[in-house]
N, C-alpha and C. Protein backbone atom coordinates (compact mmCIF):
# COMPACT_ATOMS: atom_id res chain seq x y z
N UNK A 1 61.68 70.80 -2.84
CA UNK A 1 62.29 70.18 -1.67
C UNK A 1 63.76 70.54 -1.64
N UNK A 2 64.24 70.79 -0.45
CA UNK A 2 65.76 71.42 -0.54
C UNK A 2 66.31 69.81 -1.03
N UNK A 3 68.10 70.17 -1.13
CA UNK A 3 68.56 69.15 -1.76
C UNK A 3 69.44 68.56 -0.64
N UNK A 4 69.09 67.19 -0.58
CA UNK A 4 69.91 66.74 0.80
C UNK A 4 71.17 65.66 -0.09
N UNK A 5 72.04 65.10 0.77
CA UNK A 5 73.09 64.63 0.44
C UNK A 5 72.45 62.87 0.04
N UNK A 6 73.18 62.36 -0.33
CA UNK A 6 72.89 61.21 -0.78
C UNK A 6 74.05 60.52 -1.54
N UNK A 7 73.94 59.01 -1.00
CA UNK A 7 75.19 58.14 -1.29
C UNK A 7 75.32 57.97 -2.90
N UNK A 8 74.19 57.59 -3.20
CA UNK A 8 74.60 56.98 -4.55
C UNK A 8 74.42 57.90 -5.66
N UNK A 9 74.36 58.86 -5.06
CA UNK A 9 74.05 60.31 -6.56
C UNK A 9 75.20 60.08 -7.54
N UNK A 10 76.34 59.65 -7.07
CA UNK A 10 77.49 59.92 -7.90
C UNK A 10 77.69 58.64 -8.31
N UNK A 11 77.26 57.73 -8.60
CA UNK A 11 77.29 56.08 -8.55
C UNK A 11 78.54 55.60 -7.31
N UNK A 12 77.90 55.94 -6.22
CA UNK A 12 78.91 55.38 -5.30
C UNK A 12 80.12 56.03 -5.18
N UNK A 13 80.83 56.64 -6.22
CA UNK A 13 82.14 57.29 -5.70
C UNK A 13 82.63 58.34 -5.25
N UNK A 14 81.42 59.19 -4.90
CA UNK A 14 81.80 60.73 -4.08
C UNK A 14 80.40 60.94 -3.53
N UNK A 15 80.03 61.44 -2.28
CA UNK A 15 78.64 62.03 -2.14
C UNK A 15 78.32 63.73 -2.68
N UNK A 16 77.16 63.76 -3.02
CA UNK A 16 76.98 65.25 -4.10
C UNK A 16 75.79 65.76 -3.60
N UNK A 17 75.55 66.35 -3.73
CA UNK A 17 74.16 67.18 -3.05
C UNK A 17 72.78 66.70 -4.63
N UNK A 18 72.25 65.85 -4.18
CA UNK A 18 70.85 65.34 -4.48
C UNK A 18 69.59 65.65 -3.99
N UNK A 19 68.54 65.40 -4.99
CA UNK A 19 66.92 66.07 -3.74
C UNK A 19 66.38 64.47 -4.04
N UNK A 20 64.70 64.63 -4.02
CA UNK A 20 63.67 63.59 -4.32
C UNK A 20 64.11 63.26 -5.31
N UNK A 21 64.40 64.33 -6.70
CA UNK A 21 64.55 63.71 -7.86
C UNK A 21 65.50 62.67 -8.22
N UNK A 22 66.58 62.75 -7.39
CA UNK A 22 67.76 61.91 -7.61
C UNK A 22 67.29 60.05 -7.11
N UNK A 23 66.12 60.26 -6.18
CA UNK A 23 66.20 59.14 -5.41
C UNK A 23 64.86 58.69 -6.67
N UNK A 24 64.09 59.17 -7.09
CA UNK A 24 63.07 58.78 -7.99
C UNK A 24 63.85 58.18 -8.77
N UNK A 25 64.83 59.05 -9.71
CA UNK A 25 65.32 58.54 -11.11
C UNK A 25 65.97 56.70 -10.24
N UNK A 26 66.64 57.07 -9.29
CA UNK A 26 67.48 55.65 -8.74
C UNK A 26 66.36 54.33 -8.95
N UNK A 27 65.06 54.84 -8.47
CA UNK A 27 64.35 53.66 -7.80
C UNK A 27 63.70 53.01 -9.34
N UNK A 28 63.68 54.28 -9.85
CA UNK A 28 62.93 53.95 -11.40
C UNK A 28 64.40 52.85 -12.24
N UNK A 29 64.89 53.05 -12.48
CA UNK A 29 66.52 52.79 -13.01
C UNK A 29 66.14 51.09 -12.30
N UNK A 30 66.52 51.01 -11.54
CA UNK A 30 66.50 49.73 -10.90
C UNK A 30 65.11 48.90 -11.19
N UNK A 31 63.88 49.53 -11.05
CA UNK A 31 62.56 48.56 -11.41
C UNK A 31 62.06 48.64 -13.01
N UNK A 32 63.56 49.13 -13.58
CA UNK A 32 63.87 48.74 -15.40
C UNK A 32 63.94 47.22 -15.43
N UNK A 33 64.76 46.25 -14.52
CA UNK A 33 65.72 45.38 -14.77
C UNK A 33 65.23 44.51 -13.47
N UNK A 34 64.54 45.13 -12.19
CA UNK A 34 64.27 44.53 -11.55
C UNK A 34 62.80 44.60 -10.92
N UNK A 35 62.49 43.59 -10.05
CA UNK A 35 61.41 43.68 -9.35
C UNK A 35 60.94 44.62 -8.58
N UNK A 36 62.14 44.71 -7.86
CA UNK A 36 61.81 45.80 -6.63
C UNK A 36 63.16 46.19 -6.13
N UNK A 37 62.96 47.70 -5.17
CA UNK A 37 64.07 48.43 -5.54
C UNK A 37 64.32 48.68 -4.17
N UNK A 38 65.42 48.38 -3.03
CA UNK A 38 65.35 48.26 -1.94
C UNK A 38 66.02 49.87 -1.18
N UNK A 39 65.87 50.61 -0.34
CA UNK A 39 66.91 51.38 -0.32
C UNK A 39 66.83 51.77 1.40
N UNK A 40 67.69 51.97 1.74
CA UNK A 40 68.41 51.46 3.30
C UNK A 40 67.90 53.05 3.97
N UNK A 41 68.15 52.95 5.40
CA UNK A 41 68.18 53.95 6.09
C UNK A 41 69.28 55.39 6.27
N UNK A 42 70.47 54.57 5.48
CA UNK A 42 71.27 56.13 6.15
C UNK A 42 70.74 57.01 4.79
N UNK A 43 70.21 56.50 3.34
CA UNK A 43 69.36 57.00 2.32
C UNK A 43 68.29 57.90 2.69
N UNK A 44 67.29 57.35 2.71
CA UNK A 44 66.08 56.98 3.73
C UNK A 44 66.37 58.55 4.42
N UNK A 45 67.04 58.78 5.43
CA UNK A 45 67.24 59.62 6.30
C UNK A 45 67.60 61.09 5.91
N UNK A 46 68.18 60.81 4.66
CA UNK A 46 68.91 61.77 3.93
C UNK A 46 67.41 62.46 3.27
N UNK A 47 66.29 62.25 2.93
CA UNK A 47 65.43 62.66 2.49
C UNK A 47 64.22 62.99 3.53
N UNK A 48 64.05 62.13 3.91
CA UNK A 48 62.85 61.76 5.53
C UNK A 48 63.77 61.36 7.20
N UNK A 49 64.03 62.65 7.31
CA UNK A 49 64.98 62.37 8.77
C UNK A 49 63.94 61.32 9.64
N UNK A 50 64.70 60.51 10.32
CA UNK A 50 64.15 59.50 11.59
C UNK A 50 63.51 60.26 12.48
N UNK A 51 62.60 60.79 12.72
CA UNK A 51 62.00 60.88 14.07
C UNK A 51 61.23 60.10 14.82
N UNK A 52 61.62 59.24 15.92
CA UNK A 52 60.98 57.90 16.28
C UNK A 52 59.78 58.19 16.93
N UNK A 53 59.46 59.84 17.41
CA UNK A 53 58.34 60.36 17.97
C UNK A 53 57.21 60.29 16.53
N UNK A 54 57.46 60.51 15.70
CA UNK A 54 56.44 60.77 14.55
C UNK A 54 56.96 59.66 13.42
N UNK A 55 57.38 58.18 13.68
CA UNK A 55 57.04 57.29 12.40
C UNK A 55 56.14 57.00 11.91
N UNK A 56 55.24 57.39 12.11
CA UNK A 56 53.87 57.00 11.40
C UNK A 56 53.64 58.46 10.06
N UNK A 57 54.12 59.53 10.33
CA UNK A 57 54.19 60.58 9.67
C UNK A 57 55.04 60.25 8.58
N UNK A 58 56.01 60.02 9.10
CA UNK A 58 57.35 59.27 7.69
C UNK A 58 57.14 58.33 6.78
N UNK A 59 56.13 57.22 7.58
CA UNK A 59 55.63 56.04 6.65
C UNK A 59 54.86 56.90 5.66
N UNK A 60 53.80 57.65 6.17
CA UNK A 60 52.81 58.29 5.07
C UNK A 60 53.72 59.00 4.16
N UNK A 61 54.72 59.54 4.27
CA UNK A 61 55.27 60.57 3.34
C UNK A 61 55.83 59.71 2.27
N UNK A 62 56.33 57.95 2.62
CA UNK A 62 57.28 57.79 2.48
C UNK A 62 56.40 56.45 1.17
N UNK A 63 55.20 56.58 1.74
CA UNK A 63 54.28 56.06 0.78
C UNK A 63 53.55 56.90 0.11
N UNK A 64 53.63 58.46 0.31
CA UNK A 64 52.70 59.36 -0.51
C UNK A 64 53.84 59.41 -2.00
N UNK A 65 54.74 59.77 -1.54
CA UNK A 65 56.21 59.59 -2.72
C UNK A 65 55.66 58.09 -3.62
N UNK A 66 55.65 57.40 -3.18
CA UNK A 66 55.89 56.27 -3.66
C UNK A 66 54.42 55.73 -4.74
N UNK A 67 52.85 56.37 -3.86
CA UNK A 67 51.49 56.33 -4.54
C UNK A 67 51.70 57.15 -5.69
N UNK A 68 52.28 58.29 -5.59
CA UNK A 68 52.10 59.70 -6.67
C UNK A 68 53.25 58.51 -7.85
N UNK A 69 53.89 57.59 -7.70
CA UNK A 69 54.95 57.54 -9.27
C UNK A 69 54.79 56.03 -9.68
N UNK A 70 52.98 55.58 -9.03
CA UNK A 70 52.74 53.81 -9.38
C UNK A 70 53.65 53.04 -8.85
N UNK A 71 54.33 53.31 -7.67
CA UNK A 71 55.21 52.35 -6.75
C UNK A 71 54.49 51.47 -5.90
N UNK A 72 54.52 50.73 -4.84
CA UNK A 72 53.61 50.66 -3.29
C UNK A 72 55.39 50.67 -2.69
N UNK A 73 55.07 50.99 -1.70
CA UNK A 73 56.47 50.88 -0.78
C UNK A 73 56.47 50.07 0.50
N UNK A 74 57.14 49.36 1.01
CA UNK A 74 56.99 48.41 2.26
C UNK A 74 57.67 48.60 2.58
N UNK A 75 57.51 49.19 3.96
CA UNK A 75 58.11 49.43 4.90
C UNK A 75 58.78 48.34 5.75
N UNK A 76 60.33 48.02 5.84
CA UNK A 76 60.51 46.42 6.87
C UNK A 76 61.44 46.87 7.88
N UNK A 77 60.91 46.54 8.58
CA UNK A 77 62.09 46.90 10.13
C UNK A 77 61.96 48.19 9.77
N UNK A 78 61.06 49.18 10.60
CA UNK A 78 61.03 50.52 10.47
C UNK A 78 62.29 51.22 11.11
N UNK A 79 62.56 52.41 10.18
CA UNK A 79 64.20 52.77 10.31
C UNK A 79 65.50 51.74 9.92
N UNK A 80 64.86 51.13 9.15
CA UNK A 80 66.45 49.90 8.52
C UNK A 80 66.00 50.23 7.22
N UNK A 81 64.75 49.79 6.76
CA UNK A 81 64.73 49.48 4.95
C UNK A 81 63.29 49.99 4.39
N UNK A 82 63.00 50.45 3.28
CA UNK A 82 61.79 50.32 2.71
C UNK A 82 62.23 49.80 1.02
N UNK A 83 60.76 48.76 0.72
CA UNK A 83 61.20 48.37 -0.83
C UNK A 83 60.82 48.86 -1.38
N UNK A 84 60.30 49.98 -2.87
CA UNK A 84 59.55 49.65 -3.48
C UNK A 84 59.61 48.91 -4.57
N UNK A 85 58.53 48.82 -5.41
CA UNK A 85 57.80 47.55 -6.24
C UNK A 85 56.81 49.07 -6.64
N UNK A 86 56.72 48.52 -8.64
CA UNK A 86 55.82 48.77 -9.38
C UNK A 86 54.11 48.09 -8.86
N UNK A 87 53.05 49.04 -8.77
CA UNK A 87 52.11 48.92 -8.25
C UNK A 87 51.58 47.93 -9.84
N UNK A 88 50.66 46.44 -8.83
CA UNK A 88 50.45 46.00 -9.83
C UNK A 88 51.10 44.56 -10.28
N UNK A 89 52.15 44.91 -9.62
CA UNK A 89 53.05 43.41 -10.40
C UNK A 89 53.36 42.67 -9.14
């Protein structure tokens, strides 16, 4: 997957050119210590651009990511947020 930009690659203090992997290690990191791992749209976008013609395409991608690493992902307010959560708990 090419490498798109992303906020928190650098822990917040510079944006750096990140891919999937950067956003995996994030979500994993966080459901160390927590329940569930929330991550916003201008994120979100940076990996799975908004197309409001094809959200149903994005949800699937955005839960195929999420089936392949024992996540489930919930989708809330489509185009604001998705959570995931360890599948299971």
């Amino acid at each position: 997957m090419e490498h798109r930009r992303i906020s928190w690659c650098s822990r917040g203090i510079r944006r750096e050119w990140c891919s999937v992997d950067a956003l995996k290690k994030r979500i994993e990191e966080r459901l160390r210590s927590r329940r569930s791992c929330t991550i916003f749209e201008r994120d979100l976008a940076l990996i799975w651009p908004r197309d409001e013609r094809d959200q149903l395409k994005r949800e699937k991608e955005i839960h195929a990511f999420a089936d392949t690493r024992g996540w489930i992902a919930t989708v809330l307010d489509p185009g604001i947020r998705v959570t995931f959560r360890k599948a299971g708990v």
